[in-house]
C-alpha atoms as a PDB file:
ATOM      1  CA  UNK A   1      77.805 109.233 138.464  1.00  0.00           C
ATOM      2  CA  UNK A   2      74.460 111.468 138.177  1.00  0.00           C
ATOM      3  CA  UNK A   3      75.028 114.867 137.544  1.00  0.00           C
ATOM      4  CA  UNK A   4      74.619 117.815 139.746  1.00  0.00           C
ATOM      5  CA  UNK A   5      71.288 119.011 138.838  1.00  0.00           C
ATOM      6  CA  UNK A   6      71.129 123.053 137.458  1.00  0.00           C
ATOM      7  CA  UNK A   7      69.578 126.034 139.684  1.00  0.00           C
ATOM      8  CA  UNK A   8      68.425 128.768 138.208  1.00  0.00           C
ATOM      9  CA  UNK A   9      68.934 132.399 139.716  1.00  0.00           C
ATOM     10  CA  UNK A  10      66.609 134.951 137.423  1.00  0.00           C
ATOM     11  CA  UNK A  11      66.600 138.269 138.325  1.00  0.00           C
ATOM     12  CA  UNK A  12      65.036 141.273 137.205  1.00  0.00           C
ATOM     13  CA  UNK A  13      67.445 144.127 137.681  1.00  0.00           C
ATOM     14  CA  UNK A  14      65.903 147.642 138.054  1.00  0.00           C
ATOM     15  CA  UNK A  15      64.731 147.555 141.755  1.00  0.00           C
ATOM     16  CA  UNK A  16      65.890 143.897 142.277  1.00  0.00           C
ATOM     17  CA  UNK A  17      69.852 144.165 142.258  1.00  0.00           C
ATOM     18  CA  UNK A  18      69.802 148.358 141.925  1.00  0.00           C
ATOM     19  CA  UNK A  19      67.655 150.914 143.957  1.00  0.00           C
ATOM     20  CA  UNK A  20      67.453 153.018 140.466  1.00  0.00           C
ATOM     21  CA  UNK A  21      66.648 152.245 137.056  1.00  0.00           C
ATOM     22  CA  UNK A  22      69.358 152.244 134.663  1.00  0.00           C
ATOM     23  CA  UNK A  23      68.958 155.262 132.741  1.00  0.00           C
ATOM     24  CA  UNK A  24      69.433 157.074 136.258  1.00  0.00           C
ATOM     25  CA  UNK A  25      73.057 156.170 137.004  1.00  0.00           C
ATOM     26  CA  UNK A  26      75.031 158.531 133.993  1.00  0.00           C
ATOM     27  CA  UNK A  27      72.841 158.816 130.973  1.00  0.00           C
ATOM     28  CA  UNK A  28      70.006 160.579 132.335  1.00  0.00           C
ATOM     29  CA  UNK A  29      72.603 163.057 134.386  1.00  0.00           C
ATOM     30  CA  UNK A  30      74.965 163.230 130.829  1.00  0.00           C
ATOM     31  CA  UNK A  31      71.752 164.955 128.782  1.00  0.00           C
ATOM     32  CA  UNK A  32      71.193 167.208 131.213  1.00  0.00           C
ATOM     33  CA  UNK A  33      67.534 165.886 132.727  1.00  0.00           C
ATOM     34  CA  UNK A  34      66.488 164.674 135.973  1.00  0.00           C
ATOM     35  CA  UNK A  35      64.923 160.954 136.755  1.00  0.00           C
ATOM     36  CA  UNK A  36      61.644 162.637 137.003  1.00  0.00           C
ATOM     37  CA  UNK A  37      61.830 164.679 133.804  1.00  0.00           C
ATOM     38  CA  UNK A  38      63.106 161.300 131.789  1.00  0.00           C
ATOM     39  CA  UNK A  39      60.155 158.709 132.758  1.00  0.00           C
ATOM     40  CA  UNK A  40      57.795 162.005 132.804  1.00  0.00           C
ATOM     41  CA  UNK A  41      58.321 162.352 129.068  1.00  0.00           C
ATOM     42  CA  UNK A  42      58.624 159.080 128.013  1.00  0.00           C
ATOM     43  CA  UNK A  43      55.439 157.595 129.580  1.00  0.00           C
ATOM     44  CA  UNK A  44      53.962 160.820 127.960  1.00  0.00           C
ATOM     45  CA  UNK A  45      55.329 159.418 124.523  1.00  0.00           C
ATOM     46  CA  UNK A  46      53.442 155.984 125.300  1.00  0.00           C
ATOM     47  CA  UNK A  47      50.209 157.470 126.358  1.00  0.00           C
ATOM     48  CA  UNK A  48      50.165 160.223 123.518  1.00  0.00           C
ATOM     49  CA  UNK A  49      50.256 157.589 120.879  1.00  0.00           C
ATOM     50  CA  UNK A  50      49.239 154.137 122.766  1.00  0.00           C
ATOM     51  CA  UNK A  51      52.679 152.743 122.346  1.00  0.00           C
ATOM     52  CA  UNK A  52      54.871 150.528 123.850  1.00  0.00           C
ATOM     53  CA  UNK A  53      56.376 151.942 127.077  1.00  0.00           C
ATOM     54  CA  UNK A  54      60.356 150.071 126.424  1.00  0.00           C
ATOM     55  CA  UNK A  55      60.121 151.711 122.736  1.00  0.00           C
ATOM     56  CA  UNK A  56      59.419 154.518 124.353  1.00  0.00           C
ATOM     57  CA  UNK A  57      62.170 155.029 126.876  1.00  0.00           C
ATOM     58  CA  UNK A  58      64.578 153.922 123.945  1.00  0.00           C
ATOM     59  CA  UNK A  59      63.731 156.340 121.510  1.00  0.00           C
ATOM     60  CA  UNK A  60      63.610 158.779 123.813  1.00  0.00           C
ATOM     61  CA  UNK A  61      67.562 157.680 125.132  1.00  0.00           C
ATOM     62  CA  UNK A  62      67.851 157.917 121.079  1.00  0.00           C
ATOM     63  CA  UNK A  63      66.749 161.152 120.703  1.00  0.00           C
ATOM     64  CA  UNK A  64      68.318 162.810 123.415  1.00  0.00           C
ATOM     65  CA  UNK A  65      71.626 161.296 123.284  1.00  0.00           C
ATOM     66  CA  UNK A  66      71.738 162.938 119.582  1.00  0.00           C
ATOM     67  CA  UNK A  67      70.255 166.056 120.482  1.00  0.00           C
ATOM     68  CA  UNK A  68      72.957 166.693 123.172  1.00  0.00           C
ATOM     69  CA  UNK A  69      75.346 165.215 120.506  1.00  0.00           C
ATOM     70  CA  UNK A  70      76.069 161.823 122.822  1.00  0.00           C
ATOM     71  CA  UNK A  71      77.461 158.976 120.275  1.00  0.00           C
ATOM     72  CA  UNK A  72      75.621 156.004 121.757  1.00  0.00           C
ATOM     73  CA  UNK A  73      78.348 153.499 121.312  1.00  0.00           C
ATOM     74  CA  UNK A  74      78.308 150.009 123.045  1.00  0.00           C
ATOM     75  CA  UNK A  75      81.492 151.775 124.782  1.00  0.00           C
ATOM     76  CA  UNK A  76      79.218 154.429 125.778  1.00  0.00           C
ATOM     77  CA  UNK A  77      76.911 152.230 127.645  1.00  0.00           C
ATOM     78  CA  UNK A  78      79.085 150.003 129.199  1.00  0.00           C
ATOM     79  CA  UNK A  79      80.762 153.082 130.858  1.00  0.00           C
ATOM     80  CA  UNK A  80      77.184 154.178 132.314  1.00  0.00           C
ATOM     81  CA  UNK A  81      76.888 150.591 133.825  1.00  0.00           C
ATOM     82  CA  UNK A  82      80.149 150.984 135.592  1.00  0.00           C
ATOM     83  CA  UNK A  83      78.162 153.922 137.952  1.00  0.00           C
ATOM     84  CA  UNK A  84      75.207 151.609 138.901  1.00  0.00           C
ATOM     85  CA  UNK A  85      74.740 151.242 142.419  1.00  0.00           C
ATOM     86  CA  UNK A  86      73.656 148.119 144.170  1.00  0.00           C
ATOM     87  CA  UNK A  87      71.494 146.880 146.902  1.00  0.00           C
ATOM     88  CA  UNK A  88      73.810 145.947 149.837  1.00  0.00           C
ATOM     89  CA  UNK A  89      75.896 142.776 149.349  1.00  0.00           C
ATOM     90  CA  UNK A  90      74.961 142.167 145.756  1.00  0.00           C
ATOM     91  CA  UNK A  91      78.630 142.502 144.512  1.00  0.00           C
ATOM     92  CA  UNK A  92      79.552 139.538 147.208  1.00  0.00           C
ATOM     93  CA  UNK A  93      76.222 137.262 146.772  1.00  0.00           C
ATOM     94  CA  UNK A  94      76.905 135.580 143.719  1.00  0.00           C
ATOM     95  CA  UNK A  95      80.441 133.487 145.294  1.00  0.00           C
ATOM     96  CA  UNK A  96      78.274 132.721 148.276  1.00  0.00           C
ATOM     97  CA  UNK A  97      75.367 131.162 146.675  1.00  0.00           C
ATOM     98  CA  UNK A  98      77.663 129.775 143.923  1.00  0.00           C
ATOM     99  CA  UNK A  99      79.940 128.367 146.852  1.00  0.00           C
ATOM    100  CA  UNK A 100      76.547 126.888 149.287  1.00  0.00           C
ATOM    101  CA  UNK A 101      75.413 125.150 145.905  1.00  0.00           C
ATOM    102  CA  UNK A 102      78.450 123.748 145.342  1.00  0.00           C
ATOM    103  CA  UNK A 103      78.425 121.877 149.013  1.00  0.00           C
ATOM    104  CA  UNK A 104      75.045 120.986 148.717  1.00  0.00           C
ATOM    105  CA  UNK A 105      75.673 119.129 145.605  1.00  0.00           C
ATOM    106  CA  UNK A 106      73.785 121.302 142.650  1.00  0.00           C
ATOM    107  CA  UNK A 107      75.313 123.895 139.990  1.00  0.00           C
ATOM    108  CA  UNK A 108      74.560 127.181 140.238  1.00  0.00           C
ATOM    109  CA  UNK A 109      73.493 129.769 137.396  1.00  0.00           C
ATOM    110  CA  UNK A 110      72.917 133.168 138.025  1.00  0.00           C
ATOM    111  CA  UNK A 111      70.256 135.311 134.855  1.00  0.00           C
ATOM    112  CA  UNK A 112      69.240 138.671 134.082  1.00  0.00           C
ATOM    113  CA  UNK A 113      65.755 138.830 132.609  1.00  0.00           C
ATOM    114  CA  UNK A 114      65.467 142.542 132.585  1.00  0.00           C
ATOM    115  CA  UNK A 115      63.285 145.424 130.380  1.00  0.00           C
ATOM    116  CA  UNK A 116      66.414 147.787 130.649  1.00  0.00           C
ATOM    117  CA  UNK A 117      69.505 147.537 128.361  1.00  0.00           C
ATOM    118  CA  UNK A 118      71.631 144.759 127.913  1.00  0.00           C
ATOM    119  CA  UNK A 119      74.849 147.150 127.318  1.00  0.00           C
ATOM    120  CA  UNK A 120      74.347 149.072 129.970  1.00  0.00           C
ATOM    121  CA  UNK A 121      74.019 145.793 132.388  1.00  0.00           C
ATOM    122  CA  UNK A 122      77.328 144.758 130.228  1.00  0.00           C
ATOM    123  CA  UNK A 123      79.631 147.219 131.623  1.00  0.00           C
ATOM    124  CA  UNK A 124      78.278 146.465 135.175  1.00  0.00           C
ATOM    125  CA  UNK A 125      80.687 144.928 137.761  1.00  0.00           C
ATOM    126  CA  UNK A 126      78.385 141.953 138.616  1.00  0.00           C
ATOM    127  CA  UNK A 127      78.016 141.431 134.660  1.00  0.00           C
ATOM    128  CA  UNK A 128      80.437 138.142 134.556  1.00  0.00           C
ATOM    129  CA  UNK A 129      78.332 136.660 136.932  1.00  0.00           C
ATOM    130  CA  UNK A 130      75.517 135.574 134.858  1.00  0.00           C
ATOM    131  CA  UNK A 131      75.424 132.972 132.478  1.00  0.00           C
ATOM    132  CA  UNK A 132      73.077 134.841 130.018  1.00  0.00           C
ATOM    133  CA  UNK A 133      71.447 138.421 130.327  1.00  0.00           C
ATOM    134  CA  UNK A 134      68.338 138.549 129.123  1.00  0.00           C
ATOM    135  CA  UNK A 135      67.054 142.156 128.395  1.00  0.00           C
ATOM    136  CA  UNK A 136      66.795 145.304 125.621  1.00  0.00           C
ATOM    137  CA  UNK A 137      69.048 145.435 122.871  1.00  0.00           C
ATOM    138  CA  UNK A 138      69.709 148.187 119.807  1.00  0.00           C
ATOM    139  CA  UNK A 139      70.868 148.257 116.366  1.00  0.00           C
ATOM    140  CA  UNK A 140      74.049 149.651 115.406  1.00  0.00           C
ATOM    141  CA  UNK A 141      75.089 150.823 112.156  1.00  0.00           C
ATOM    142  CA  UNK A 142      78.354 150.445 110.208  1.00  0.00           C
ATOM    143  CA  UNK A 143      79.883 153.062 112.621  1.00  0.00           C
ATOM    144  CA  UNK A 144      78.846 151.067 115.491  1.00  0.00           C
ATOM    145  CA  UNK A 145      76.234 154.583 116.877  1.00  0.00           C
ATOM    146  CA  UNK A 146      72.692 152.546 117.978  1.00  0.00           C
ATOM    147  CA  UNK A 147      70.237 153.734 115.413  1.00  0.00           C
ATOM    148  CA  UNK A 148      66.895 151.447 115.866  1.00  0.00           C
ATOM    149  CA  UNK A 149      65.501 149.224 118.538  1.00  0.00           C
ATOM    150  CA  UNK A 150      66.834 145.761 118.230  1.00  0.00           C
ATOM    151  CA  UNK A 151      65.216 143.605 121.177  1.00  0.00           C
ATOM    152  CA  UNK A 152      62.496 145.333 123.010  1.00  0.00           C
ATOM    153  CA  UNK A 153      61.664 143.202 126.268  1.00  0.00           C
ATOM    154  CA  UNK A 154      58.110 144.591 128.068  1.00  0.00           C
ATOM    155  CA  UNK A 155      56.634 142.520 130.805  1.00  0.00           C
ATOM    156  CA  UNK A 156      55.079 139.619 128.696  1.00  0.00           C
ATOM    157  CA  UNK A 157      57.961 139.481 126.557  1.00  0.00           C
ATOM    158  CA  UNK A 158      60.164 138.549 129.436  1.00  0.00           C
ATOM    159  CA  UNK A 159      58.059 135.807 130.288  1.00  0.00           C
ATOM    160  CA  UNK A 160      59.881 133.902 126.953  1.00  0.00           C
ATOM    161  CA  UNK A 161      62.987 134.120 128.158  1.00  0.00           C
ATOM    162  CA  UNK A 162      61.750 131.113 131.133  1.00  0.00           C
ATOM    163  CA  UNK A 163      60.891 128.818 128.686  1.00  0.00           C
ATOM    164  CA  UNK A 164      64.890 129.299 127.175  1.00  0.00           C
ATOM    165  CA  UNK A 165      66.614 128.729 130.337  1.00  0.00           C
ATOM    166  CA  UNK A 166      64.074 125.471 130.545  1.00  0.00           C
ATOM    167  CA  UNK A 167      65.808 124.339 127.315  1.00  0.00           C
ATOM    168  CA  UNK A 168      68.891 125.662 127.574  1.00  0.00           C
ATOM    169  CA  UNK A 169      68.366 128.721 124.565  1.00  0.00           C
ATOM    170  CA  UNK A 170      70.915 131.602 124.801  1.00  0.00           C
ATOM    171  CA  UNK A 171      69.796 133.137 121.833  1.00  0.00           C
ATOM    172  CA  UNK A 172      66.853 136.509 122.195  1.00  0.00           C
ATOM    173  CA  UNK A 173      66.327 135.584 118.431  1.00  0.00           C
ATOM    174  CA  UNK A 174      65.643 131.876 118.474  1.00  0.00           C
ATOM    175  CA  UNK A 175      61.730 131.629 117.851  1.00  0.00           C
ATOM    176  CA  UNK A 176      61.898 128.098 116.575  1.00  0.00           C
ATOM    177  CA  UNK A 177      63.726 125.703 118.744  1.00  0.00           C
ATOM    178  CA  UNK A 178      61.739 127.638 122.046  1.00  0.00           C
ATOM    179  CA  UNK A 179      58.261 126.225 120.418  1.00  0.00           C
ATOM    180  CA  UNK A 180      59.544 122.792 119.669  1.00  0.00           C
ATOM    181  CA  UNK A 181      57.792 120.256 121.708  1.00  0.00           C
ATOM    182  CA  UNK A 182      60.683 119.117 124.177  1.00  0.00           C
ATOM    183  CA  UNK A 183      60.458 116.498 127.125  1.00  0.00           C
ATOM    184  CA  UNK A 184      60.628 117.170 130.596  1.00  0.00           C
ATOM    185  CA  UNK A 185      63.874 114.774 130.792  1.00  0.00           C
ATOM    186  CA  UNK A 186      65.830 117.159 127.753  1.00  0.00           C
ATOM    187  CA  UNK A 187      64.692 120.156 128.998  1.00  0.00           C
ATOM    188  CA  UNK A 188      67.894 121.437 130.478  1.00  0.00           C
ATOM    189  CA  UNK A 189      66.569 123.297 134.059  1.00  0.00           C
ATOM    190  CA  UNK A 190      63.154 122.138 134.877  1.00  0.00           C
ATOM    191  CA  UNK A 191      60.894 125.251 136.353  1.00  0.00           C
ATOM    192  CA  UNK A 192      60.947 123.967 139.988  1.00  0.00           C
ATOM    193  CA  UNK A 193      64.867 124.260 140.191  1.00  0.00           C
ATOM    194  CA  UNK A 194      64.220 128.187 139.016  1.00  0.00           C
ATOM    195  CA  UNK A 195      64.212 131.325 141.550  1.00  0.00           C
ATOM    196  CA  UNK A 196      62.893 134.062 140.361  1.00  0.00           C
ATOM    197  CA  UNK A 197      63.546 137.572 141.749  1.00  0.00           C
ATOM    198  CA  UNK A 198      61.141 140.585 140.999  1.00  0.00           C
ATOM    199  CA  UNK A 199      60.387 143.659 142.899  1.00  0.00           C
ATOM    200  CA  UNK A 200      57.005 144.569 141.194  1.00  0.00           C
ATOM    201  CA  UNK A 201      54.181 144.145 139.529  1.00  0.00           C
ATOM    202  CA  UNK A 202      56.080 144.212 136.066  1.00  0.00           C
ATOM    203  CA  UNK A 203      57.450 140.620 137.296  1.00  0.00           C
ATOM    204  CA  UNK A 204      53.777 139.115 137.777  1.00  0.00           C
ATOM    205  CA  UNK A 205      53.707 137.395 134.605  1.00  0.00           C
ATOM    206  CA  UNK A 206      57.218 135.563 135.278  1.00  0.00           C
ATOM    207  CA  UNK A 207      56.508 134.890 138.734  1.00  0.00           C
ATOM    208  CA  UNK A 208      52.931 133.276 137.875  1.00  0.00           C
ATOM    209  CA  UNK A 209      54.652 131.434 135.251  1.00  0.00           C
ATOM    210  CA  UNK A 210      57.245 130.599 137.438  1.00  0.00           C
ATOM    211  CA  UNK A 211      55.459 129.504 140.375  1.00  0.00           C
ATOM    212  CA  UNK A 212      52.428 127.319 138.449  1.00  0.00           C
ATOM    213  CA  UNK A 213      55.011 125.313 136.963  1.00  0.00           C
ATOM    214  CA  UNK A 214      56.658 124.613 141.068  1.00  0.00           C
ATOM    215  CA  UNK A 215      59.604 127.060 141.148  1.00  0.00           C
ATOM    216  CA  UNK A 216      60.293 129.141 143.480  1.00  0.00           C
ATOM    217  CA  UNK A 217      59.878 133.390 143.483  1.00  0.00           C
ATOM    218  CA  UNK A 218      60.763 136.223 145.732  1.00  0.00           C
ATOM    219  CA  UNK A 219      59.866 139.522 145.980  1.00  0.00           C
ATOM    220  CA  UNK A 220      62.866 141.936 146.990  1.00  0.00           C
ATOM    221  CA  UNK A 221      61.931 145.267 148.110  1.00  0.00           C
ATOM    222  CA  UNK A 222      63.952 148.600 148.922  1.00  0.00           C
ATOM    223  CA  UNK A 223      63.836 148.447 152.606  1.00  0.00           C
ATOM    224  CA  UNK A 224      64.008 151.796 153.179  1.00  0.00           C
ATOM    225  CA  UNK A 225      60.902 152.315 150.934  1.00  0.00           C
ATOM    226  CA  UNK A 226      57.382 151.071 153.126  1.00  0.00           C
ATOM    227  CA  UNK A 227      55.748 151.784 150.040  1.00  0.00           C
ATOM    228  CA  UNK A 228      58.121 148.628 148.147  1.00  0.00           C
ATOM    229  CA  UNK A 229      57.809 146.179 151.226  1.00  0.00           C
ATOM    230  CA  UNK A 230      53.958 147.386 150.307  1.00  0.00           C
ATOM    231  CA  UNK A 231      53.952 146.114 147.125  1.00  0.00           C
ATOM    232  CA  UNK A 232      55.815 142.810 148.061  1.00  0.00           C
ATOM    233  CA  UNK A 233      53.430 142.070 150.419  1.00  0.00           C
ATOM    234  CA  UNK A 234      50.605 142.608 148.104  1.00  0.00           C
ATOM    235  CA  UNK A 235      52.115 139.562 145.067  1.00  0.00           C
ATOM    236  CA  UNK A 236      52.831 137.233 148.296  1.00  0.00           C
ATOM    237  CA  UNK A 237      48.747 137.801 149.614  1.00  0.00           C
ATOM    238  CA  UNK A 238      47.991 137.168 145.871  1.00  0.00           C
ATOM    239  CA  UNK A 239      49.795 133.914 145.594  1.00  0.00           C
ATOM    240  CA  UNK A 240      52.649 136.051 142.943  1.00  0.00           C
ATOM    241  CA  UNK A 241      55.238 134.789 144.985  1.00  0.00           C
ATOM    242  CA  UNK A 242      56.910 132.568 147.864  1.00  0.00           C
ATOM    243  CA  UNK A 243      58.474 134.669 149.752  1.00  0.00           C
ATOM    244  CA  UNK A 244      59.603 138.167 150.684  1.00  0.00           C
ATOM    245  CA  UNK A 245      62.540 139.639 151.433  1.00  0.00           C
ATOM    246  CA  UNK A 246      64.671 143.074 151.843  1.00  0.00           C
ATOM    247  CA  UNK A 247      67.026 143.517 148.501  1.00  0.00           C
ATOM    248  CA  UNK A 248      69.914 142.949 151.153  1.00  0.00           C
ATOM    249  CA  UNK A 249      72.627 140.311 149.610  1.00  0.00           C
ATOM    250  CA  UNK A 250      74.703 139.664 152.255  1.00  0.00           C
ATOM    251  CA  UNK A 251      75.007 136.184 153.614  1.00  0.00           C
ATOM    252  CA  UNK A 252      73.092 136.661 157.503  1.00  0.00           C
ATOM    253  CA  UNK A 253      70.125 138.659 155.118  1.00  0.00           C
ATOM    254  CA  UNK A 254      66.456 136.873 154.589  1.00  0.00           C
ATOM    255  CA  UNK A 255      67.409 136.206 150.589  1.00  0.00           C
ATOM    256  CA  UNK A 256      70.735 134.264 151.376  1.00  0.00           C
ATOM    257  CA  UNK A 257      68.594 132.269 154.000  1.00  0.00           C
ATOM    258  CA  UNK A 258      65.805 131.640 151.464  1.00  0.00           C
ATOM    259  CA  UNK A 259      68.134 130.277 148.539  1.00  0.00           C
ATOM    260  CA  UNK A 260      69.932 128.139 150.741  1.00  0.00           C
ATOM    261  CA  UNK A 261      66.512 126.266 152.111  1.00  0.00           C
ATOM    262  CA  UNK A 262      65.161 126.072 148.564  1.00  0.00           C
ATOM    263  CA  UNK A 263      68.821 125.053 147.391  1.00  0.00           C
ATOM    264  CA  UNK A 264      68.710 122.078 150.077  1.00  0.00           C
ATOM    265  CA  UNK A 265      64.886 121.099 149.028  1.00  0.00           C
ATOM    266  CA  UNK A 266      65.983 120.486 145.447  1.00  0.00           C
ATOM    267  CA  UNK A 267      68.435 118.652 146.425  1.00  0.00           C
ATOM    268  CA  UNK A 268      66.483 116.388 148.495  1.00  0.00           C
ATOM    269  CA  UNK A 269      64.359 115.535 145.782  1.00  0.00           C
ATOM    270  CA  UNK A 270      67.021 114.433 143.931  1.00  0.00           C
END
């Protein structure tokens, strides 16, 4: 008996599962700062000294959280993911697409490929869902307080993470065994049973990647933001993406509808 091939699910998180980044849902609110004062000064941090705009926001978190004399513990960020907010039906989708795959004869397994923080996303609701999250990580010391960068994940630097859900990698670390030469028939999900879900123009390079190699990408938007549908509209005229969609999870939305049809391609092809 064959078995059931793999799809991939690979989402980006900020703007793809949540209307708000992160940072915006406790931490931000706990040092005493608005959304706009946050990004304001840490994309002035980047510019000032041409750096690296995820170093940025993280030493900023750093140095705030110790100026207002926050201990950031892993406990301390999982409690901040626990106050995320979702786009509508995202707590519910994962059992529905899990359950369609399953009677259409493929596994299902859901990914977070995201430039925000892997603790946070840890204390999240959804965060069992996914087989591996993908994202920025920091340093702790002996007293378990974050004290340096540990994985910083910018738009390029997500694009790796494809290539270790093509081999089956679930390490951020592992340099070596993602650049081994691997055949198509070892490689554990081939690209064209990936779909990839981005809501902007950070996501380009994983949706061109994703797409050249014959997977499948959408681009979610915030449907009560034009300007979002806007931008989705703009990767799917540029040949980004597949499709487009409202970031609306429930099973009668456009997404659901999508996955299923590329669900029940796969499987033909099988």
């Amino acid at each position: 008996m064959s078995r059931k091939p793999i799809v991939a699910l690979i989402y980006d998180f900020d703007g793809t599962l949540s209307p708000g980044n992160m940072q915006e849902f406790g931490f931000i609110q706990a040092i005493g700062s608005t959304p706009e004062e946050f990004w304001t000064k840490s994309d002035s941090i980047a510019k000032g000294q041409d750096a690296s705009n995820i170093l940025a926001y993280m030493k900023l978190m750093f140095d705030e959280a110790r100026a207002h004399d926050i201990k950031l513990r892993r406990s301390e960020f999982k409690n901040f993911g626990r106050h995320i907010e979702f786009f509508e039906g995202v707590r519910t989708w994962f059992k529905a697409v899990n359950a369609y795959g399953a009677a259409h004869g493929v596994r299902i397994e859901h990914y977070i490929n995201s430039s925000g923080l892997k603790e946070i996303i840890e204390g999240t609701p959804i965060a069992h869902e996914f087989k591996h999250i993908f994202a920025c990580t920091f340093l702790y010391n002996e007293a378990g307080e974050a004290e340096w960068p540990g994985i910083a994940v910018d738009y390029t630097a997500k694009t790796q993470f494809l290539f270790k859900i093509n081999k089956g990698i679930f390490s951020s670390r592992d340099s070596k065994r993602v650049n081994e030469s691997t055949s198509d028939e070892k490689k554990r999900i081939p690209f064209p049973q990936m779909i990839y879900f981005g809501d902007g123009e950070t996501d380009i390079p994983c949706m061109k990647i994703v797409t050249m190699f014959g997977g499948n990408c959408i681009a979610v938007y915030n449907p009560e933001k034009p300007e979002k549908r806007q931008i989705a509209e703009k990767l799917k005229k540029q040949g980004r993406v597949t499709f487009t969609a409202p970031a609306r999870y429930t099973k009668d939305g456009k997404a659901f509808k999508i996955v299923c049809s590329i669900i029940d391609q796969i499987q033909l092809a099988k």
